[in-house]
N, C-alpha and C. Protein backbone atom coordinates (compact mmCIF):
# COMPACT_ATOMS: atom_id res chain seq x y z
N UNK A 1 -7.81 0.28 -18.05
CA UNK A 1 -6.69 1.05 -17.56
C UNK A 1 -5.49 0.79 -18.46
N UNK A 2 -5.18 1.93 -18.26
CA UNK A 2 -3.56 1.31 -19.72
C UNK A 2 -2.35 2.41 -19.31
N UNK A 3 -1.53 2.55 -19.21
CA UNK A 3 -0.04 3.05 -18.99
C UNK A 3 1.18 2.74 -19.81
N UNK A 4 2.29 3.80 -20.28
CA UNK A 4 3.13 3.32 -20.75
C UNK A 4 4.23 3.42 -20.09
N UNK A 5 5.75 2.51 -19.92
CA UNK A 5 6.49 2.98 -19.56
C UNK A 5 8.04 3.03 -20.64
N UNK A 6 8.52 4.09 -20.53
CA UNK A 6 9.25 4.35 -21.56
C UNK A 6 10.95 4.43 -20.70
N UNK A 7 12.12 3.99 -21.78
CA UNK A 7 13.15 3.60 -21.34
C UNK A 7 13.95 5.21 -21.31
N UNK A 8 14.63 5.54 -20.38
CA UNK A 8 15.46 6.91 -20.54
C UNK A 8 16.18 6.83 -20.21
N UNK A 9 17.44 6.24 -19.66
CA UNK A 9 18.65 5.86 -19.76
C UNK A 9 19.44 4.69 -19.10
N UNK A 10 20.31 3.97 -19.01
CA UNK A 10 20.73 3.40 -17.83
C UNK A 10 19.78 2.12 -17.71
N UNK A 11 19.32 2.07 -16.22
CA UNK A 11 17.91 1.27 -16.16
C UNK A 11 17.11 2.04 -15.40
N UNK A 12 16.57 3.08 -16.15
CA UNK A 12 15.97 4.45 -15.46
C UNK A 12 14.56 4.37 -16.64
N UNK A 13 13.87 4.03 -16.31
CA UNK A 13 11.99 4.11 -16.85
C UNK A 13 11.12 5.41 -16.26
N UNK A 14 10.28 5.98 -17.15
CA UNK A 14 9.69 6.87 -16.80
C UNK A 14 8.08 6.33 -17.19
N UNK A 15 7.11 6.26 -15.97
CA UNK A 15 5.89 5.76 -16.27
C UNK A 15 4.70 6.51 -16.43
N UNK A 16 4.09 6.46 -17.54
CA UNK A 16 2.84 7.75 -17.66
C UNK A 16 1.59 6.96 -17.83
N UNK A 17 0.49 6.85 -16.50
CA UNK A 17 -0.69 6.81 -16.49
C UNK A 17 -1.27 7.27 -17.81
N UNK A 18 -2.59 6.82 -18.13
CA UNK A 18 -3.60 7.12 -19.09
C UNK A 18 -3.84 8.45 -18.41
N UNK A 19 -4.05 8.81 -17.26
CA UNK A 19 -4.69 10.03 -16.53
C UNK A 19 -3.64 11.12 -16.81
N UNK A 20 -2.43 10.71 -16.97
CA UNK A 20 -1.23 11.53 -17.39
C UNK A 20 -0.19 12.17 -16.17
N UNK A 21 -0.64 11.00 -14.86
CA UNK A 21 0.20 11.09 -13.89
C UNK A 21 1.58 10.60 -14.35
N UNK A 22 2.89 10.99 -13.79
CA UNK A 22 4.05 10.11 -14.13
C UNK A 22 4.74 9.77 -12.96
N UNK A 23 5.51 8.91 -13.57
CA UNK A 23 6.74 8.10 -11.58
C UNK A 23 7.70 7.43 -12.26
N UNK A 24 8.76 7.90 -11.95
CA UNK A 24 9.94 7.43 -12.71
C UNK A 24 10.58 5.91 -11.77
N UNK A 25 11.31 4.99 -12.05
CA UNK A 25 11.72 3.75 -11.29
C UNK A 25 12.68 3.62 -11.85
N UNK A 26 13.65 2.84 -11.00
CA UNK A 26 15.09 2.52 -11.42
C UNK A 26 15.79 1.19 -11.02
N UNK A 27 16.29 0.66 -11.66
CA UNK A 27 17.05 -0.64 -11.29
C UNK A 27 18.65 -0.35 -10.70
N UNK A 28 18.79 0.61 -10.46
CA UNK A 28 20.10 0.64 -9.66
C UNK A 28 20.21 2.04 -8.41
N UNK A 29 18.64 2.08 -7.95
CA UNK A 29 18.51 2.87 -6.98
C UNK A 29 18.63 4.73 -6.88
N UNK A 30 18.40 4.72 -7.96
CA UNK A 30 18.05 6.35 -8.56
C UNK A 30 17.10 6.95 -8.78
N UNK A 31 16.04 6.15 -8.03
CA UNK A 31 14.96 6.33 -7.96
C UNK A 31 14.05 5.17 -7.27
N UNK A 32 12.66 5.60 -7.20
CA UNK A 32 11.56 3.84 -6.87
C UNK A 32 12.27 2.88 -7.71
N UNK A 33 12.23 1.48 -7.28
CA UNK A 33 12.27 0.41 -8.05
C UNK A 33 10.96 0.13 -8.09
N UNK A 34 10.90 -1.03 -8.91
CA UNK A 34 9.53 -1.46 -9.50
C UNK A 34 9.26 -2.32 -7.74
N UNK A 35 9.80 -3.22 -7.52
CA UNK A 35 9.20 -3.57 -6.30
C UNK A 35 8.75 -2.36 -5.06
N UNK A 36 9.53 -1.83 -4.54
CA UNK A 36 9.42 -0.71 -3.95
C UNK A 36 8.02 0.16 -4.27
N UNK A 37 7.62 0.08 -5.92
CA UNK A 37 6.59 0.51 -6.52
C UNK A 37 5.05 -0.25 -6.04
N UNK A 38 5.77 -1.68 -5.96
CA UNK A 38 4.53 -2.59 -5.88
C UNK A 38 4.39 -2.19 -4.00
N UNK A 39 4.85 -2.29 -3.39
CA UNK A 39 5.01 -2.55 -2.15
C UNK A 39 3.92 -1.27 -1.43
N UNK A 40 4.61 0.34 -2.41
CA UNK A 40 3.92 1.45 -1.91
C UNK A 40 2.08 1.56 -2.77
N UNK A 41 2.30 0.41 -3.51
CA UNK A 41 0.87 0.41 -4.03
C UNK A 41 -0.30 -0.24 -3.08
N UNK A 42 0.86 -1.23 -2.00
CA UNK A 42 -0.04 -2.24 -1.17
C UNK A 42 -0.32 -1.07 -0.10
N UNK A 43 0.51 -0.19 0.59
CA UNK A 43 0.14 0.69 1.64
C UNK A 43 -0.75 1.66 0.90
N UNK A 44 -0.70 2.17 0.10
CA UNK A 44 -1.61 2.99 -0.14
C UNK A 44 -2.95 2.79 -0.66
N UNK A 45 -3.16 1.49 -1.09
CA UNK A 45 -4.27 0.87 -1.28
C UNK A 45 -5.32 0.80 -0.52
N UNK A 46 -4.73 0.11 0.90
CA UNK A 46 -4.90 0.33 1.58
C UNK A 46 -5.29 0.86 2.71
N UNK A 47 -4.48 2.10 2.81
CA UNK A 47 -4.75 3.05 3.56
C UNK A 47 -5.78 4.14 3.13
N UNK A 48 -6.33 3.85 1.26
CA UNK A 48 -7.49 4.38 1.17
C UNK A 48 -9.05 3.75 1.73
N UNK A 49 -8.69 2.86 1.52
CA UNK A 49 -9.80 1.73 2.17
C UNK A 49 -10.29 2.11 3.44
N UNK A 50 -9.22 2.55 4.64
CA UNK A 50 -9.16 2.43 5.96
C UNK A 50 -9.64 3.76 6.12
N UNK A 51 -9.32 4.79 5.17
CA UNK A 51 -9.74 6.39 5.57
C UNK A 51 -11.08 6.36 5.18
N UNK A 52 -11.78 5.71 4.00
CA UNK A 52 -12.73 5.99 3.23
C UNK A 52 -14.19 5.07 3.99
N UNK A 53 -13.78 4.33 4.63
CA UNK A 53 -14.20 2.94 5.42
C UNK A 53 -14.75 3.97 6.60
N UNK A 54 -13.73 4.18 7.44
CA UNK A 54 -13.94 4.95 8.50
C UNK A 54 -14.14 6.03 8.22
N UNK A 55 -14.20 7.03 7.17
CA UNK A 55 -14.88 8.32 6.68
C UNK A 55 -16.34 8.22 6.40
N UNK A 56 -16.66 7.26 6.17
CA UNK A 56 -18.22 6.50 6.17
C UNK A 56 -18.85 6.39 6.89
N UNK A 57 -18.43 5.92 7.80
CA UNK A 57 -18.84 5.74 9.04
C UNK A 57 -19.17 7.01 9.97
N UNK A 58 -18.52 8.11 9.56
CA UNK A 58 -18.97 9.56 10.00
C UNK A 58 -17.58 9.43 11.27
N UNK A 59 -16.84 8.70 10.85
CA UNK A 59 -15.82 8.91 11.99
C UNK A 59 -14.86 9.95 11.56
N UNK A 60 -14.26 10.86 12.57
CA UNK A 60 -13.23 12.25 11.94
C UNK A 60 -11.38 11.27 11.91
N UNK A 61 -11.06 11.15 10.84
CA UNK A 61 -9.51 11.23 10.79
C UNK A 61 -9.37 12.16 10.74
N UNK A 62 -7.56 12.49 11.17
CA UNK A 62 -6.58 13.40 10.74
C UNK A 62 -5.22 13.19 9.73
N UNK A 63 -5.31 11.40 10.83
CA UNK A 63 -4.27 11.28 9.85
C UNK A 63 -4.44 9.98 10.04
N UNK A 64 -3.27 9.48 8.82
CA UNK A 64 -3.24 7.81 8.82
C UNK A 64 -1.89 7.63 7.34
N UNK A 65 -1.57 6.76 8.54
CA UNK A 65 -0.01 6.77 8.02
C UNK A 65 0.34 4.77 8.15
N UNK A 66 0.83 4.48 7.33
CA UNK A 66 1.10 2.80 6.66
C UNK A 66 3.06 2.65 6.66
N UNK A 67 3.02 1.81 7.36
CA UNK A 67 4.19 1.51 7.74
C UNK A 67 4.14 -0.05 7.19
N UNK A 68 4.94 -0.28 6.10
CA UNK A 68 5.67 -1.82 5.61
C UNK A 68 6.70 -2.41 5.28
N UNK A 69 6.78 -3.58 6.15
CA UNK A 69 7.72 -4.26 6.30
C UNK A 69 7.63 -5.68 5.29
N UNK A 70 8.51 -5.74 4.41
CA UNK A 70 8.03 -6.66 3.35
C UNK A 70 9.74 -7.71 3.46
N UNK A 71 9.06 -8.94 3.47
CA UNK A 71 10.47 -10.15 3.38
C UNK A 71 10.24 -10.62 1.69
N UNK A 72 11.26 -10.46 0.83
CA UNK A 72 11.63 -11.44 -0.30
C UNK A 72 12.23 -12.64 -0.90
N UNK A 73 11.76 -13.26 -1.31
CA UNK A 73 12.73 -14.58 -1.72
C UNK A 73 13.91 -14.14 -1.90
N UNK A 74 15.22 -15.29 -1.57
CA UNK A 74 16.20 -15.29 -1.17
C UNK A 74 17.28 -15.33 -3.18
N UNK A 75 16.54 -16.26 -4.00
CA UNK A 75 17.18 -16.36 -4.93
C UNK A 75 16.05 -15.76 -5.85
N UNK A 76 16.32 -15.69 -7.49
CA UNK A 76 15.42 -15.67 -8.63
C UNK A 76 14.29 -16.32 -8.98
N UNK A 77 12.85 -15.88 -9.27
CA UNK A 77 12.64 -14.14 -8.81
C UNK A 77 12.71 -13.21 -7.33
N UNK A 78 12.92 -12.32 -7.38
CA UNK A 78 12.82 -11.70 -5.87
C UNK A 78 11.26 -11.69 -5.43
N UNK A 79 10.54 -12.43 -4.93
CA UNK A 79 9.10 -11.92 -5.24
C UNK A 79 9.05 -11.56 -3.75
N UNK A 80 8.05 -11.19 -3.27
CA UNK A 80 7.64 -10.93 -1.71
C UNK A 80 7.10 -12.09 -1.07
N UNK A 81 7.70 -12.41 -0.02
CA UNK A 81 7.30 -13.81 0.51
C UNK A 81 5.94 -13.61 1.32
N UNK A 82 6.06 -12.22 1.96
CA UNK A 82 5.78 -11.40 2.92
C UNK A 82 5.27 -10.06 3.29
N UNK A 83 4.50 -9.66 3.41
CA UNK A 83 4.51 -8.23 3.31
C UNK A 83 3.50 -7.96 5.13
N UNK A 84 4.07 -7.04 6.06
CA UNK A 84 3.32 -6.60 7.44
C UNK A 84 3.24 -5.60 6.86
N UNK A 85 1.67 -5.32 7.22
CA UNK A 85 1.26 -3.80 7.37
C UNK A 85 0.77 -3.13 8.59
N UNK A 86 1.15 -2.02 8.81
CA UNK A 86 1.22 -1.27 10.54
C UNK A 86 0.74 -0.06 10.15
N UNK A 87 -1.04 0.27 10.83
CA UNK A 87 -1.32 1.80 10.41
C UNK A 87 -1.34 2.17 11.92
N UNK A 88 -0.97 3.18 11.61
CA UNK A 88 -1.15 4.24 12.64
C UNK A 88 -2.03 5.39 12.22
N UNK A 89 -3.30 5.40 12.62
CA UNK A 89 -4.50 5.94 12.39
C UNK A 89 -5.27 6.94 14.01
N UNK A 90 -5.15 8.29 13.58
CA UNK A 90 -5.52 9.26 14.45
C UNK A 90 -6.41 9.95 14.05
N UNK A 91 -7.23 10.35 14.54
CA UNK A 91 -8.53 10.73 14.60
C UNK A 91 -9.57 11.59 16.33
N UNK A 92 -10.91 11.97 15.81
CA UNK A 92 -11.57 11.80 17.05
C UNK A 92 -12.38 10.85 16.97
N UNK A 93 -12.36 10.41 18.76
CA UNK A 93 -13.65 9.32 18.89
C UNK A 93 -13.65 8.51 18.34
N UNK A 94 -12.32 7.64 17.45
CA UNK A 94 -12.10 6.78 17.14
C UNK A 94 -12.07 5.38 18.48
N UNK A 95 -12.68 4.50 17.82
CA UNK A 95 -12.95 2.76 18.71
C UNK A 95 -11.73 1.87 17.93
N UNK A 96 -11.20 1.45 19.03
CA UNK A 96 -10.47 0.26 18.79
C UNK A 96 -11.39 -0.74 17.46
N UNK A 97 -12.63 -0.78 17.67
CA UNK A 97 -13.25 -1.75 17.20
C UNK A 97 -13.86 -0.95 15.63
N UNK A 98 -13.48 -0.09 15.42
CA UNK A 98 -14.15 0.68 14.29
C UNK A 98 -12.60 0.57 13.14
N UNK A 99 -11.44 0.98 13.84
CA UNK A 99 -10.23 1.37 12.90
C UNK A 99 -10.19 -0.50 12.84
N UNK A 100 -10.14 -1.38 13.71
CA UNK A 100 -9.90 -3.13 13.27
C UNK A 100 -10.59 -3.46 12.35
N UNK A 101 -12.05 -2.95 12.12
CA UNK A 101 -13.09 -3.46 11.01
C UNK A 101 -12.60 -2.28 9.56
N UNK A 102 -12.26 -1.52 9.66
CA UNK A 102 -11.65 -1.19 8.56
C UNK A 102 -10.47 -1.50 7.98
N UNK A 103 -9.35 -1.95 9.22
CA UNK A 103 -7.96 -2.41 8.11
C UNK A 103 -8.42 -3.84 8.28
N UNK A 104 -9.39 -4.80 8.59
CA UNK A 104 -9.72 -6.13 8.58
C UNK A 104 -10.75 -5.77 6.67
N UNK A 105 -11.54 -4.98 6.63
CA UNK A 105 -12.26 -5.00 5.58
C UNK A 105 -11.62 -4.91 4.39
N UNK A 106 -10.06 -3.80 4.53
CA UNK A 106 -9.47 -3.52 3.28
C UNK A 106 -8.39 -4.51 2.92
N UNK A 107 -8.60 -5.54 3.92
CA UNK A 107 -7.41 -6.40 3.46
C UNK A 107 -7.87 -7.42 3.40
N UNK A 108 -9.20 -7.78 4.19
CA UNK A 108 -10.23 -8.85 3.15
C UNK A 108 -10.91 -8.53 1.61
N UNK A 109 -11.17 -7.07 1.90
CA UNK A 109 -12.16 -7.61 0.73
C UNK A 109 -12.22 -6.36 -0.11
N UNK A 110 -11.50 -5.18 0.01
CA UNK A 110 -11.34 -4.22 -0.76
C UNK A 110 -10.26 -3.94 -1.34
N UNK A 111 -8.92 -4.11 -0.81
CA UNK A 111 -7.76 -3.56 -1.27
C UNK A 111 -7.52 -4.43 -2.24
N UNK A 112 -7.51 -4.16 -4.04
CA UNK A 112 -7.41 -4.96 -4.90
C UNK A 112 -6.00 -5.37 -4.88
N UNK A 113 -4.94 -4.28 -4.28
CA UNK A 113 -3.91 -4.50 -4.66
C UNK A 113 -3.06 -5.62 -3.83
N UNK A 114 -3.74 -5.61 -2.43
CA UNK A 114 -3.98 -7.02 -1.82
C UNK A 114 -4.22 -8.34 -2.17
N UNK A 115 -5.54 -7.83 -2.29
CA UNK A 115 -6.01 -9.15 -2.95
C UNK A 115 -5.50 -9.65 -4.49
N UNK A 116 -4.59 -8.94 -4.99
CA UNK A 116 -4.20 -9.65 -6.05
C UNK A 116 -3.43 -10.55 -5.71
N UNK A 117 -2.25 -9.96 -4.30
CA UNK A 117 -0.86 -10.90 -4.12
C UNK A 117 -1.54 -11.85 -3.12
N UNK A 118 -2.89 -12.19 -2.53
CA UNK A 118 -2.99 -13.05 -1.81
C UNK A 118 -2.72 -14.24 -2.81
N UNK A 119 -2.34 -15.34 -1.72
CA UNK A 119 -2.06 -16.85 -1.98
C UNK A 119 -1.21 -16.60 -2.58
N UNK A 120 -0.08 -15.76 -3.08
CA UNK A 120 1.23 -15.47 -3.09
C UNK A 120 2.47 -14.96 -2.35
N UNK A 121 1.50 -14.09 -1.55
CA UNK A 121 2.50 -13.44 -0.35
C UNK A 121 1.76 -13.39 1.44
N UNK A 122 2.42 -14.03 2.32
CA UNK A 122 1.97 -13.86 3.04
C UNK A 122 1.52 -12.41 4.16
N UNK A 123 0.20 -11.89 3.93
CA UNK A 123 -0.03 -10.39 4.35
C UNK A 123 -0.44 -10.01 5.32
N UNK A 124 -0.23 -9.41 6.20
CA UNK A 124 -0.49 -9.48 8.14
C UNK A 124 -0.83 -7.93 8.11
N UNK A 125 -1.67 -7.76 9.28
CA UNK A 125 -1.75 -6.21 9.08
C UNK A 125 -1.69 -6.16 10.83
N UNK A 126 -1.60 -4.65 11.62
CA UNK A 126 -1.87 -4.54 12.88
C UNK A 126 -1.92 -2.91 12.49
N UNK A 127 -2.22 -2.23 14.00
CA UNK A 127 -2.40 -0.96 13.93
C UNK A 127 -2.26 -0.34 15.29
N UNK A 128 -2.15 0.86 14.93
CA UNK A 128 -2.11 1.79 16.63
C UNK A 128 -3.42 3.08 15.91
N UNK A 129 -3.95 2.85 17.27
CA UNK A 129 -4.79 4.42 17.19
C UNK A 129 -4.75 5.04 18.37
N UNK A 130 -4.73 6.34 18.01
CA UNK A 130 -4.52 7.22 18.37
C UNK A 130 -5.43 8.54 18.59
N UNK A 131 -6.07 8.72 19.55
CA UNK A 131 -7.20 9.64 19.74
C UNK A 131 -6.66 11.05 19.80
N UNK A 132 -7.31 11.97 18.80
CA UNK A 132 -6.61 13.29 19.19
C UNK A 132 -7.59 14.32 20.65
């Protein structure tokens, strides 16, 4: 995997995937910051795990939506001390016990982007489901 990110003004970066996706980030709030970047990489990581997990399973989503709440160190570096993750996952005929084994699976043992910051950040997950 390889990406470049290139400087365009200010502290304003513009980032271009190998695939030739782009996402611009900013250090004075004119956009994503790079943390903000990392943070929406952990929910969405995530939340592919949990759709694709339970799409497997022959279970119907509609939707599924990642809500995070992330605490940072107080002085230099800012890193994440912390990060809660909260899905709210709707579907039919969804089991309490089917949507737990999927955000338990993607945050044991699939979500890379997880498992990179484990034993760095402490990562909690919970959820609501929601039967349509």
């Amino acid at each position: 995997m390889k990406a470049t990110v290139s400087w365009d003004q200010d502290l304003t970066f513009t980032g271009v995937t190998e695939t030739g996706y782009k996402t611009v980030m900013d250090g004075n709030g004119k956009a994503v910051s790079p943390m903000e970047s990392v943070l929406l990489a952990v929910g969405s990581c995530s939340s592919i795990d949990v759709v694709d997990i339970l799409q497997k399973g022959r279970k119907e989503v509609i939707a599924c939506e990642c809500e995070l709440d992330a605490q940072r160190a107080e002085s230099s570096p800012r890193v994440f001390t912390a990060i809660h993750a909260h899905y709210t996952v709707k579907g039919t005929d969804l089991s309490e016990k089917a949507v737990a084994r999927a955000v338990e699976l993607s945050a044991q043992k699939y979500c890379s982007v997880m498992l990179m910051l484990k034993g760095n950040v402490d990562i909690t997950t919970s959820f609501t489901l929601e039967n349509a």
